[in-house]
C-alpha atoms as a PDB file:
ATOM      1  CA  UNK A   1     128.821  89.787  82.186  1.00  0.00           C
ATOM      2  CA  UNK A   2     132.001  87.875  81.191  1.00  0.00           C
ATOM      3  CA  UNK A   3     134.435  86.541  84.002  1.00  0.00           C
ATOM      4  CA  UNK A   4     137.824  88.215  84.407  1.00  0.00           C
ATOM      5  CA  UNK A   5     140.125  86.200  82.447  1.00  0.00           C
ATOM      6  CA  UNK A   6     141.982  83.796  84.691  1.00  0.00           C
ATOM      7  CA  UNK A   7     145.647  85.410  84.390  1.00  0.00           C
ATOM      8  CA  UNK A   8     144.342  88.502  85.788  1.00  0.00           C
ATOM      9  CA  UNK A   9     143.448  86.067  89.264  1.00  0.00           C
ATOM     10  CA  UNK A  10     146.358  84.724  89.361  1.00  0.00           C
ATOM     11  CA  UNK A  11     148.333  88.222  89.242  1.00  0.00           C
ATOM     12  CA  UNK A  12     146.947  89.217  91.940  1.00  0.00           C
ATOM     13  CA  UNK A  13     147.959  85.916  93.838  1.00  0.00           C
ATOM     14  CA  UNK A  14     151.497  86.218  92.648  1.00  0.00           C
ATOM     15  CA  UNK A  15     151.727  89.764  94.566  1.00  0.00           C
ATOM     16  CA  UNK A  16     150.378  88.059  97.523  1.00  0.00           C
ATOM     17  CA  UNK A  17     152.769  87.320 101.386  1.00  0.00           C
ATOM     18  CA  UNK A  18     153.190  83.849 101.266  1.00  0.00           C
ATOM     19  CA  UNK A  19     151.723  82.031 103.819  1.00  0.00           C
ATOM     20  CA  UNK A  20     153.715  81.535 106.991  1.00  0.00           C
ATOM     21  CA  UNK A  21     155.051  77.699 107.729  1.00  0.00           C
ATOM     22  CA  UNK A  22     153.625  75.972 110.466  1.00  0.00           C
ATOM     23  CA  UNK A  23     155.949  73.964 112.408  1.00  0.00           C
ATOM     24  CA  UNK A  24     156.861  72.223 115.966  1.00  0.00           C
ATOM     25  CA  UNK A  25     160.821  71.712 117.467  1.00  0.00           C
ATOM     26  CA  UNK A  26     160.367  68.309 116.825  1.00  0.00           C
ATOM     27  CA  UNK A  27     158.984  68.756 113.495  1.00  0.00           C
ATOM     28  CA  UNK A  28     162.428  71.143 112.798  1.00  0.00           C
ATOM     29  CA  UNK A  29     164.325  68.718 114.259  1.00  0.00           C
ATOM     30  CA  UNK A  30     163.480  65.198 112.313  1.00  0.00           C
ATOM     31  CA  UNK A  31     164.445  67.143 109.484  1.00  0.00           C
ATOM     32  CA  UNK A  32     167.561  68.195 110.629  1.00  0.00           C
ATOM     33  CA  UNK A  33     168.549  64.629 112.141  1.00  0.00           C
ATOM     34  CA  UNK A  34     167.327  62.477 109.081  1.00  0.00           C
ATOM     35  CA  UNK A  35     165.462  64.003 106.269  1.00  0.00           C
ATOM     36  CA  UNK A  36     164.269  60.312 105.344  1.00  0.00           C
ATOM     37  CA  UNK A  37     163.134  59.514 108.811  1.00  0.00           C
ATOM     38  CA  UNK A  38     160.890  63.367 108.222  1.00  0.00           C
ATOM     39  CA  UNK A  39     159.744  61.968 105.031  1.00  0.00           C
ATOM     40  CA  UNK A  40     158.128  58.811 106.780  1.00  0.00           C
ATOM     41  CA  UNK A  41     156.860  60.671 109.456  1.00  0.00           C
ATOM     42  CA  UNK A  42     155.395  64.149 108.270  1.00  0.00           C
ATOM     43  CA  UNK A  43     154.819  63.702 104.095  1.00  0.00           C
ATOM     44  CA  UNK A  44     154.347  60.136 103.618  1.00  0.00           C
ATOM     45  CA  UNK A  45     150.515  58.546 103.750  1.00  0.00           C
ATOM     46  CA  UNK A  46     150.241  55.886 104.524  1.00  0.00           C
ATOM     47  CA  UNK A  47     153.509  55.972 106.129  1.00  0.00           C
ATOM     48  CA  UNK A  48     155.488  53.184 106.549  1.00  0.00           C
ATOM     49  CA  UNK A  49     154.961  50.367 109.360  1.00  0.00           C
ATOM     50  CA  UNK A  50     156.606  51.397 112.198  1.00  0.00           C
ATOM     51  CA  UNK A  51     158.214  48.859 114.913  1.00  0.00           C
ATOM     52  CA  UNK A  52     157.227  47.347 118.139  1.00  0.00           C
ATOM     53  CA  UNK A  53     156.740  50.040 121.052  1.00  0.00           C
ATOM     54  CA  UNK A  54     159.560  51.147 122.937  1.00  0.00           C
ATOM     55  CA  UNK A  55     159.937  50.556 126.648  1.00  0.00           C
ATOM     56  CA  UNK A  56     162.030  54.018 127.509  1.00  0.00           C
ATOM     57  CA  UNK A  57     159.387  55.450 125.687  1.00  0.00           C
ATOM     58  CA  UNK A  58     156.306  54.223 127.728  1.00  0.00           C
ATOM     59  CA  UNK A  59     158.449  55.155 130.540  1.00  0.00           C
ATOM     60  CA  UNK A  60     158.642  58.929 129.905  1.00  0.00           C
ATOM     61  CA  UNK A  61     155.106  59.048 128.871  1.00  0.00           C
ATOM     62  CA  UNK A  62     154.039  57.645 132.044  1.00  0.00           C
ATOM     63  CA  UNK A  63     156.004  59.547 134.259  1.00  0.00           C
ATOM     64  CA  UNK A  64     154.832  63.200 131.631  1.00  0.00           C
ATOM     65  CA  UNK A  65     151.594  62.221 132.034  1.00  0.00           C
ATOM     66  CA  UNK A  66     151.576  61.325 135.872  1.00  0.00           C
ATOM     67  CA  UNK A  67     153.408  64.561 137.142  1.00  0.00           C
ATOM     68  CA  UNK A  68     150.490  66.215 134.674  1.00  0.00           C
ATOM     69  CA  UNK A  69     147.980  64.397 136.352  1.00  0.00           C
ATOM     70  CA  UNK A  70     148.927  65.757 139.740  1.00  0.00           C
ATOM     71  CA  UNK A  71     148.512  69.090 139.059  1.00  0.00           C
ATOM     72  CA  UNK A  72     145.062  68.523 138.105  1.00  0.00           C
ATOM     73  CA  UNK A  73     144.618  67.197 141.625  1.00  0.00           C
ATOM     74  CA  UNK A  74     143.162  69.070 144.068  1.00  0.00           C
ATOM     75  CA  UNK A  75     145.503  71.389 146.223  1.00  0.00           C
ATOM     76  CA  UNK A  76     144.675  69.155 149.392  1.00  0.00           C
ATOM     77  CA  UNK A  77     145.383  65.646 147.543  1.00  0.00           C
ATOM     78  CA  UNK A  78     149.242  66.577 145.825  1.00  0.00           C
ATOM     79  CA  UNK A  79     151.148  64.763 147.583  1.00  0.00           C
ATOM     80  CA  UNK A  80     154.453  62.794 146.830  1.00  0.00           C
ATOM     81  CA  UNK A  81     152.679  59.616 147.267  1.00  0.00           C
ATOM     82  CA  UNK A  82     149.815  60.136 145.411  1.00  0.00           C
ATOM     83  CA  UNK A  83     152.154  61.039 142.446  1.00  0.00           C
ATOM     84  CA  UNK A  84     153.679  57.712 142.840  1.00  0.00           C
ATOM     85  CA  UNK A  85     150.520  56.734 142.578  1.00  0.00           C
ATOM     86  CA  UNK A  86     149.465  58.483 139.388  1.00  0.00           C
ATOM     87  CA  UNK A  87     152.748  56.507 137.758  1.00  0.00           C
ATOM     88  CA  UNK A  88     151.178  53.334 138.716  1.00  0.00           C
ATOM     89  CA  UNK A  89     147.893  53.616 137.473  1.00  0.00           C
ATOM     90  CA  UNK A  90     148.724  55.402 134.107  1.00  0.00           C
ATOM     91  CA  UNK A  91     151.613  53.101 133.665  1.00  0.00           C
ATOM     92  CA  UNK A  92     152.456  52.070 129.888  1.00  0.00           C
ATOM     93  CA  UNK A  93     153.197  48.546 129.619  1.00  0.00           C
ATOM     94  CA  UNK A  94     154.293  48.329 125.781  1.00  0.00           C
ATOM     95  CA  UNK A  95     158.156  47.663 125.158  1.00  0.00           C
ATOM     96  CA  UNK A  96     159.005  45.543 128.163  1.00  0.00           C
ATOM     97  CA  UNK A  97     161.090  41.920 128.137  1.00  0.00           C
ATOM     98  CA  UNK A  98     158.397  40.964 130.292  1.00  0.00           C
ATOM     99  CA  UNK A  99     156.192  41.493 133.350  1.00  0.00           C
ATOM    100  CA  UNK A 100     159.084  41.406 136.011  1.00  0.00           C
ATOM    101  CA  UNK A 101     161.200  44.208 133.834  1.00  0.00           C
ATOM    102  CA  UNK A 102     158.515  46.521 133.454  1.00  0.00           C
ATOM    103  CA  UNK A 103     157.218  46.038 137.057  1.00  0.00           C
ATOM    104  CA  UNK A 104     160.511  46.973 138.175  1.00  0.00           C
ATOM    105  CA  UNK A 105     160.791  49.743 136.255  1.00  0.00           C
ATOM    106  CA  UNK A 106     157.869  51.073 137.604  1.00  0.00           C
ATOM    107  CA  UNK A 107     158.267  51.503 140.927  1.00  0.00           C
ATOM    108  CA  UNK A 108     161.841  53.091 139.766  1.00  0.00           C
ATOM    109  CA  UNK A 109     159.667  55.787 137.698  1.00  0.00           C
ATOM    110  CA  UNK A 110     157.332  55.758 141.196  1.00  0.00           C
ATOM    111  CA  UNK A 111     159.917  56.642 143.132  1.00  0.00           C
ATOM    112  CA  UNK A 112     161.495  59.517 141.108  1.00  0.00           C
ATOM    113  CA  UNK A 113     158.349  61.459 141.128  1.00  0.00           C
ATOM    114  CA  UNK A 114     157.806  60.815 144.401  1.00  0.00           C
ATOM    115  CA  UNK A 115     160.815  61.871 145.357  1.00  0.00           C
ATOM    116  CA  UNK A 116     160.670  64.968 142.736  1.00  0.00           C
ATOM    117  CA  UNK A 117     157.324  66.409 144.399  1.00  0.00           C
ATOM    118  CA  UNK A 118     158.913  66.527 147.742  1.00  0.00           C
ATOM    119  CA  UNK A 119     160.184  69.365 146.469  1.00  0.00           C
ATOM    120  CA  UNK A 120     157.610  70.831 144.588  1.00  0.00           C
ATOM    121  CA  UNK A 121     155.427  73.163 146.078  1.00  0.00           C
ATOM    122  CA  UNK A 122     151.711  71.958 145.961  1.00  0.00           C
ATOM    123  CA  UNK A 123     150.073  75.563 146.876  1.00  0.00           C
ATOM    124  CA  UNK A 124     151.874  77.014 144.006  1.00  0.00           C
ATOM    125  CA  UNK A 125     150.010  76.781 140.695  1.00  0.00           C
ATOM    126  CA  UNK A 126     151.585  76.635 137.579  1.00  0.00           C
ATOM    127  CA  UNK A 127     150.453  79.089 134.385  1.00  0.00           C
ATOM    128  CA  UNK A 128     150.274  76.050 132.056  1.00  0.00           C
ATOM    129  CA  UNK A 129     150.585  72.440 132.414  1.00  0.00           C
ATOM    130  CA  UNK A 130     151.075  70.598 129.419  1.00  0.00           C
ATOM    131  CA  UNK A 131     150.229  73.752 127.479  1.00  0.00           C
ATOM    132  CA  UNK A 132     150.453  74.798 123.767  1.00  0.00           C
ATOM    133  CA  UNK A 133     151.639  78.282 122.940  1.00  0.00           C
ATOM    134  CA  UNK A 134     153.047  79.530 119.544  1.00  0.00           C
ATOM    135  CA  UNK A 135     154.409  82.643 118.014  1.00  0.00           C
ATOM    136  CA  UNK A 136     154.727  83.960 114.272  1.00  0.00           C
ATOM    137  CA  UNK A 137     158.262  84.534 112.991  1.00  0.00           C
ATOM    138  CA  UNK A 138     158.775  86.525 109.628  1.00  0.00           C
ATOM    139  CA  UNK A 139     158.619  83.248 108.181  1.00  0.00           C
ATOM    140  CA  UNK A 140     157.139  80.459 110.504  1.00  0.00           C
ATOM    141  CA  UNK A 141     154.397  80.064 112.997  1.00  0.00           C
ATOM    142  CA  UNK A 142     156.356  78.114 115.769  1.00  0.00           C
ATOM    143  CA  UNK A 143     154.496  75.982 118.217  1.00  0.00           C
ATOM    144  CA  UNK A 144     154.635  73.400 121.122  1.00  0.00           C
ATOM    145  CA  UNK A 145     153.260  72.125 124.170  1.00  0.00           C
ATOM    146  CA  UNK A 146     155.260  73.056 127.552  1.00  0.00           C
ATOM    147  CA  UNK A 147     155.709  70.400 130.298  1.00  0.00           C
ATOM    148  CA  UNK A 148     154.978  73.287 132.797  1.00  0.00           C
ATOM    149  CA  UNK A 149     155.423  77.147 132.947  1.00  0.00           C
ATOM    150  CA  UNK A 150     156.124  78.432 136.106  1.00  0.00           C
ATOM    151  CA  UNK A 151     155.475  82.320 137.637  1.00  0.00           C
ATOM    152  CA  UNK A 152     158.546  84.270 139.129  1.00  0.00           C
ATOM    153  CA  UNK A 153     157.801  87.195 141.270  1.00  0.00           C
ATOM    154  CA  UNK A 154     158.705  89.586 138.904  1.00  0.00           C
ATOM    155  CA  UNK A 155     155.568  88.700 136.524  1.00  0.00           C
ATOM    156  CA  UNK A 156     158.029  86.656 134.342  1.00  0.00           C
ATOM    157  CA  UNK A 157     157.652  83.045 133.147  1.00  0.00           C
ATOM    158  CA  UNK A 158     159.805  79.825 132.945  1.00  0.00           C
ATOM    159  CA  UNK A 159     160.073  77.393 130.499  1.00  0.00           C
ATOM    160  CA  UNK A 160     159.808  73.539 132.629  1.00  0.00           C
ATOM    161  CA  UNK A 161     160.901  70.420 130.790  1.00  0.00           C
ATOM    162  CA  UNK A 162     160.409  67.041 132.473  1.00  0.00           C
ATOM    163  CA  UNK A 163     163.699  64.449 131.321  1.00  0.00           C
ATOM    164  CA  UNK A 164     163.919  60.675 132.609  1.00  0.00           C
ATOM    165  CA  UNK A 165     167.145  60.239 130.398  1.00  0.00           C
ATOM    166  CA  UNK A 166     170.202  58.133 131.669  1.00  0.00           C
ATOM    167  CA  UNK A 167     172.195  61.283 131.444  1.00  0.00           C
ATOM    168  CA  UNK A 168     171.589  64.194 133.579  1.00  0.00           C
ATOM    169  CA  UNK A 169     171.279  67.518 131.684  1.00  0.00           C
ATOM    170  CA  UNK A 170     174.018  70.468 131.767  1.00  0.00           C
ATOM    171  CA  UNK A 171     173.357  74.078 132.028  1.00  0.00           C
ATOM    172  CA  UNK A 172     174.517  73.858 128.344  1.00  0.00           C
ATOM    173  CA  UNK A 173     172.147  71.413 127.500  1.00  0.00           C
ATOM    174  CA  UNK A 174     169.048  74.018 128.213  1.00  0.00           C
ATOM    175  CA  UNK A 175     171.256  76.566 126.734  1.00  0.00           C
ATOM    176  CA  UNK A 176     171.689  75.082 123.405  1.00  0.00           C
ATOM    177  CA  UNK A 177     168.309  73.760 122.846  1.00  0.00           C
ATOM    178  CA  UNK A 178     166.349  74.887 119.827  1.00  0.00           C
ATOM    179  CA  UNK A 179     162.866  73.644 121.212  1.00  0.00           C
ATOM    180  CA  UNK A 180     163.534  75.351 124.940  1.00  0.00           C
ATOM    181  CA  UNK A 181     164.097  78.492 123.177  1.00  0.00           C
ATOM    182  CA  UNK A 182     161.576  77.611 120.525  1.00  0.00           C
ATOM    183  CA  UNK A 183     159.005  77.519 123.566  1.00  0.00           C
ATOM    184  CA  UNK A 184     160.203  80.659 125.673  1.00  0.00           C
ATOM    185  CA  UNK A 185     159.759  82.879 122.501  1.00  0.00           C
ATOM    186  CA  UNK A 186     156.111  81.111 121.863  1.00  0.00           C
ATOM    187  CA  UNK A 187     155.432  81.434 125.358  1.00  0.00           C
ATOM    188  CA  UNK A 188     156.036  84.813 125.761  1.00  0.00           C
ATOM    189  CA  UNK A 189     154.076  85.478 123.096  1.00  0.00           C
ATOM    190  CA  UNK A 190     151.112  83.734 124.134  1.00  0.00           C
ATOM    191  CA  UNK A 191     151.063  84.620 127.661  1.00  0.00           C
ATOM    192  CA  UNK A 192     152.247  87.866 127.282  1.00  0.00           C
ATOM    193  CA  UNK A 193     154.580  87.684 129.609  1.00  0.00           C
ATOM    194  CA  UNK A 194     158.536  87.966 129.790  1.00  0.00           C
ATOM    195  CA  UNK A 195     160.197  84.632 129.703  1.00  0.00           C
ATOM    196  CA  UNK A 196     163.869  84.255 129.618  1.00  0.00           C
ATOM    197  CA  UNK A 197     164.214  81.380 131.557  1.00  0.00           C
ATOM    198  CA  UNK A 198     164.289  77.447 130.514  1.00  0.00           C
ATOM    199  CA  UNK A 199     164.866  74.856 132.943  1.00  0.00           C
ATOM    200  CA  UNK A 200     165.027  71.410 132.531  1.00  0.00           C
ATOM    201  CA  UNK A 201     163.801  68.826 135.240  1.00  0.00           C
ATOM    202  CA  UNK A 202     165.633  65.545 135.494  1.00  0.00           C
ATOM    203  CA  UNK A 203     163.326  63.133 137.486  1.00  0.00           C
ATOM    204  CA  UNK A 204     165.879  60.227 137.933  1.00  0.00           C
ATOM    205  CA  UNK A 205     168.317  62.442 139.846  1.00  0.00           C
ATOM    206  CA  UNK A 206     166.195  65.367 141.033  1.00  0.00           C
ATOM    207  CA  UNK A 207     168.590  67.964 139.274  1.00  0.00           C
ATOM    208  CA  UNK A 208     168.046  70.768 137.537  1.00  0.00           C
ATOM    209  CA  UNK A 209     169.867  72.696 134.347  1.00  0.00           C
ATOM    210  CA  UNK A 210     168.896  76.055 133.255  1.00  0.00           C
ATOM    211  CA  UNK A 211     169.953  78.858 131.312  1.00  0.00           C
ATOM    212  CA  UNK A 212     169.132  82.470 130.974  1.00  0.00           C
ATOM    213  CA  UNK A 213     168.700  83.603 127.715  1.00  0.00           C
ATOM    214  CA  UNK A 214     168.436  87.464 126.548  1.00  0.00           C
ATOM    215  CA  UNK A 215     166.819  89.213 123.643  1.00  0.00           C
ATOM    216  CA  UNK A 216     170.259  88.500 121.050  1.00  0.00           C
ATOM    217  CA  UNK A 217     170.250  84.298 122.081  1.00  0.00           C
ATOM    218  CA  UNK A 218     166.771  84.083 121.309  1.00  0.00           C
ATOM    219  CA  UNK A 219     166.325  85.713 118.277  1.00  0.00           C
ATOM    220  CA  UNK A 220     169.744  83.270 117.021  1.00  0.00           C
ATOM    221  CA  UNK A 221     167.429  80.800 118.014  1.00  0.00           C
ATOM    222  CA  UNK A 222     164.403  82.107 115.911  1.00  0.00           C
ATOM    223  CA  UNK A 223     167.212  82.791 113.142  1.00  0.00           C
ATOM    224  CA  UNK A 224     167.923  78.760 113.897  1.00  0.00           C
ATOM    225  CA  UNK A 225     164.409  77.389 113.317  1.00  0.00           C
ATOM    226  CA  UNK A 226     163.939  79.859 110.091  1.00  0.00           C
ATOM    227  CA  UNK A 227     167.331  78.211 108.333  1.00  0.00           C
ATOM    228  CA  UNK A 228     166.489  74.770 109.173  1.00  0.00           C
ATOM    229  CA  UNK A 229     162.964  75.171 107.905  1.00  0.00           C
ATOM    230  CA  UNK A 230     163.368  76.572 104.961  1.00  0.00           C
ATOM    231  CA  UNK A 231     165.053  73.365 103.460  1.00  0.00           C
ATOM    232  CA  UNK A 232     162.296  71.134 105.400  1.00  0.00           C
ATOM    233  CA  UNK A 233     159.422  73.785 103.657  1.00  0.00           C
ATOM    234  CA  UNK A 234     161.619  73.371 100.253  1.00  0.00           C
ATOM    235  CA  UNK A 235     161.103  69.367 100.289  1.00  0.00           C
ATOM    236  CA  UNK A 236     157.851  69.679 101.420  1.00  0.00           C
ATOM    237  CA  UNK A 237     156.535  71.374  98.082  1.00  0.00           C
ATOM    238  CA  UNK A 238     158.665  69.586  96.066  1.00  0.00           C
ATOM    239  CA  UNK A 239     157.081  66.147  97.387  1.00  0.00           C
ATOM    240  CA  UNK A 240     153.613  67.822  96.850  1.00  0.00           C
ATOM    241  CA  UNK A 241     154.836  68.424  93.647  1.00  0.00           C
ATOM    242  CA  UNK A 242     155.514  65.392  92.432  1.00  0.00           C
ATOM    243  CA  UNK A 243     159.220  66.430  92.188  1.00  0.00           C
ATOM    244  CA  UNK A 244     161.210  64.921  95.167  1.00  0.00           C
ATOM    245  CA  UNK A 245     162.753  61.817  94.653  1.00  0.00           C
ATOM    246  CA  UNK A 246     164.444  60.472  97.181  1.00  0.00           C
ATOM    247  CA  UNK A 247     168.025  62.319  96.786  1.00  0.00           C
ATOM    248  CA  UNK A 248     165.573  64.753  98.382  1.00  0.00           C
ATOM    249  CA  UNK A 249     165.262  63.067 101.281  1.00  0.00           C
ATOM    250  CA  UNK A 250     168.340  61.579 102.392  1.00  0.00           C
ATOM    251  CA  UNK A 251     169.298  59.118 105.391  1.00  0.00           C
ATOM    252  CA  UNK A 252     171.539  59.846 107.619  1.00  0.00           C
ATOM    253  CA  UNK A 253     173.177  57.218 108.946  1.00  0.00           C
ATOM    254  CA  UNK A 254     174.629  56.755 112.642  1.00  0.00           C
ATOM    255  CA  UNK A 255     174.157  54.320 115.461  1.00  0.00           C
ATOM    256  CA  UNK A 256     170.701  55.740 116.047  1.00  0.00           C
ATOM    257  CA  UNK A 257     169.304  54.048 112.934  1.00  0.00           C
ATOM    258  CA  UNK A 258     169.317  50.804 115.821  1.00  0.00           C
ATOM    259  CA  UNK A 259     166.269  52.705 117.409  1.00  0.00           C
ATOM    260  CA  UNK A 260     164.354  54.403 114.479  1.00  0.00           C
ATOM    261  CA  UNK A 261     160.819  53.346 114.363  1.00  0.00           C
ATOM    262  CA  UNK A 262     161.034  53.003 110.634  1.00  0.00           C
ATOM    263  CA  UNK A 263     164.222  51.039 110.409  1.00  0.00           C
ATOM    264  CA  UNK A 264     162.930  48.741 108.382  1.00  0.00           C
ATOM    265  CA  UNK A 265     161.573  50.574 105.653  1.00  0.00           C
ATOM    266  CA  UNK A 266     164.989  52.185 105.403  1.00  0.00           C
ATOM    267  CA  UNK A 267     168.288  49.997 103.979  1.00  0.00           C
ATOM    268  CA  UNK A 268     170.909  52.627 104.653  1.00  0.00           C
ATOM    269  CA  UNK A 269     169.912  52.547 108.486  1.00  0.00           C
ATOM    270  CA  UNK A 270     169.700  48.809 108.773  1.00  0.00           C
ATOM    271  CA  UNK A 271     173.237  48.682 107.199  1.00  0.00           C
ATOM    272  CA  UNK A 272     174.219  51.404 109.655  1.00  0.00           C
ATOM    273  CA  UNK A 273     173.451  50.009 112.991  1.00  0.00           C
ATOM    274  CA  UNK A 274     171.631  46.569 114.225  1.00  0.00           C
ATOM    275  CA  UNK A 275     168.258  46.621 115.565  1.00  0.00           C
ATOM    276  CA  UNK A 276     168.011  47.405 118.965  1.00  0.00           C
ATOM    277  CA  UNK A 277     165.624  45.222 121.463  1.00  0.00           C
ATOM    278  CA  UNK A 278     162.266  47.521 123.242  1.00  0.00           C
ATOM    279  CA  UNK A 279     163.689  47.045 126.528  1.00  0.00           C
ATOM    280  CA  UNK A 280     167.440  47.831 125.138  1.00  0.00           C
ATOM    281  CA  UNK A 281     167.188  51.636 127.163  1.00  0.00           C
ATOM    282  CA  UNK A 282     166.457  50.551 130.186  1.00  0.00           C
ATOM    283  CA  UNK A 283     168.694  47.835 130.386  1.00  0.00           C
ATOM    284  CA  UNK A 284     171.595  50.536 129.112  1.00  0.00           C
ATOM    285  CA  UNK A 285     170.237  52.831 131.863  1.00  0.00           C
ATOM    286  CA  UNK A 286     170.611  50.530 134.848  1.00  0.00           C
ATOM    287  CA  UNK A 287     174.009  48.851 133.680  1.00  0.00           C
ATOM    288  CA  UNK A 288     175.217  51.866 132.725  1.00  0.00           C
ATOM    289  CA  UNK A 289     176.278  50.404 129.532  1.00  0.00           C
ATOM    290  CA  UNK A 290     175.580  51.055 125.670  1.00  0.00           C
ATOM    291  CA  UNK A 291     174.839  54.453 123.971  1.00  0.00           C
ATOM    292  CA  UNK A 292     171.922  57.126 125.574  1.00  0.00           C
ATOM    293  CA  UNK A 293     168.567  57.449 124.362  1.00  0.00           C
ATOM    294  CA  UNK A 294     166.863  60.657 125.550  1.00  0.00           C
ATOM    295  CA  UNK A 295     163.306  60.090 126.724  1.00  0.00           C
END
């Protein structure tokens, strides 16, 4: 027996949904800040050499992955102290001037959880630490990992985000956020479980911003994420392609370009901004001076 000619295969492929795009906040985000700066990241391999290690960076990984680490504890053993300790022994060197700068900074981070878990309550377990949940759109598959999701008493969920920014976040500042909403939606959805509620955490100050969202902010939100990737998914295919050039992917130039990891691949950002030092962050943090960097 003869196979079916080819164009009769691909007919039936034509007629076919097309496949849902997979994507992360950040992900939707890159794009939206610097198309370029997505190119490097996402598309190209190899990508291009990135810089030396950033100090604020280590810092909020140490202090994400210590306050993580203490919930993994047993009940007994969470106490403020011993997430000081957890700072301390996961603590990420890279990015410092030297051993005296990133010393100090550490017992700074120390203290903040420390003084953060006072608070918390140790008998109270979270739903998810660190947890990935996701959620199909009409046109995406959205997905990210939480910091935390809380319980309320009503059955209901919250959205956690840990910061250890300069700036303390607003109430608008978890209000506008594409990836807290991005998160509640995917949460809810995996969980099954209402969640309206985002809050974000700042460690250095022990405040807290949130925002209630209802049924019409959220799906603005969704409607968000859709718009932004369809010009990401658009590039995408055309790189695959063979098409892109790099009017596809343009820079966009601003101050920032100082702390892109791939500054140097890039000479629109080096002629936007100098290059900023590691440590830079943390020294604008404690003299209060230069531009913030969000950790």
């Amino acid at each position: 027996m003869s196979a079916a000619p080819a164009q009769g295969v691909q007919g039936v492929l034509d007629g076919m949904p097309r496949r849902l795009y997979p994507c992360t906040p950040t992900r939707l985000l890159t794009w939206l800040d610097c198309p370029r700066r997505y190119r490097f990241t996402y598309l190209d391999r190899p990508a291009p050499p990135k810089g030396p290690p950033w100090a604020h960076t280590g810092l909020g990984t140490s202090v994400h992955t210590a306050l993580a680490s203490w919930w993994r504890l047993p009940a007994g053993e969470r106490t403020p102290e011993s997430g000081a300790q957890l700072v301390r022994a996961g603590w990420v060197r890279e990015g410092y001037r030297d051993d005296a700068q990133s010393a100090g900074v550490r017992e700074r981070a120390a203290r903040w959880v420390r003084d953060y878990l006072a608070d918390v309550d140790p008998g109270v377990e979270p739903v998810g630490v660190e947890r990935t949940v996701s959620a199909p759109t009409q046109a995406l598959v959205l997905s990210g990992r939480v910091d935390r999701i809380d319980e309320r008493p009503d059955g209901s969920v919250v959205v956690v985000d840990y910061k250890t920014g300069r700036r303390p976040p607003a109430d608008d500042d978890a209000r506008s956020s594409l990836a807290l909403a991005v998160y509640a939606v995917a949460a809810a959805r995996t969980l099954r479980r209402p969640c309206a509620l985002v809050e974000l955490h700042h460690l250095p100050t022990g405040t807290v911003a949130a925002a209630a969202h209802g049924d019409g902010s959220l799906q603005r939100k969704v409607a968000e994420a859709e718009s932004i990737a369809r010009e990401a998914r658009a590039a995408d295919e055309a790189y695959a392609a063979g098409t892109a050039g790099d009017d596809a992917f343009p820079a966009r130039p601003s101050a920032v370009c100082g702390w892109c990891d791939f500054r140097a691949a890039c000479p629109d950002g080096r002629a936007a901004s100098p290059q900023r030092r590691p440590w830079d962050a943390i020294e604008d943090a404690v003299e209060g001076a230069g531009g913030h960097v969000a950790i």
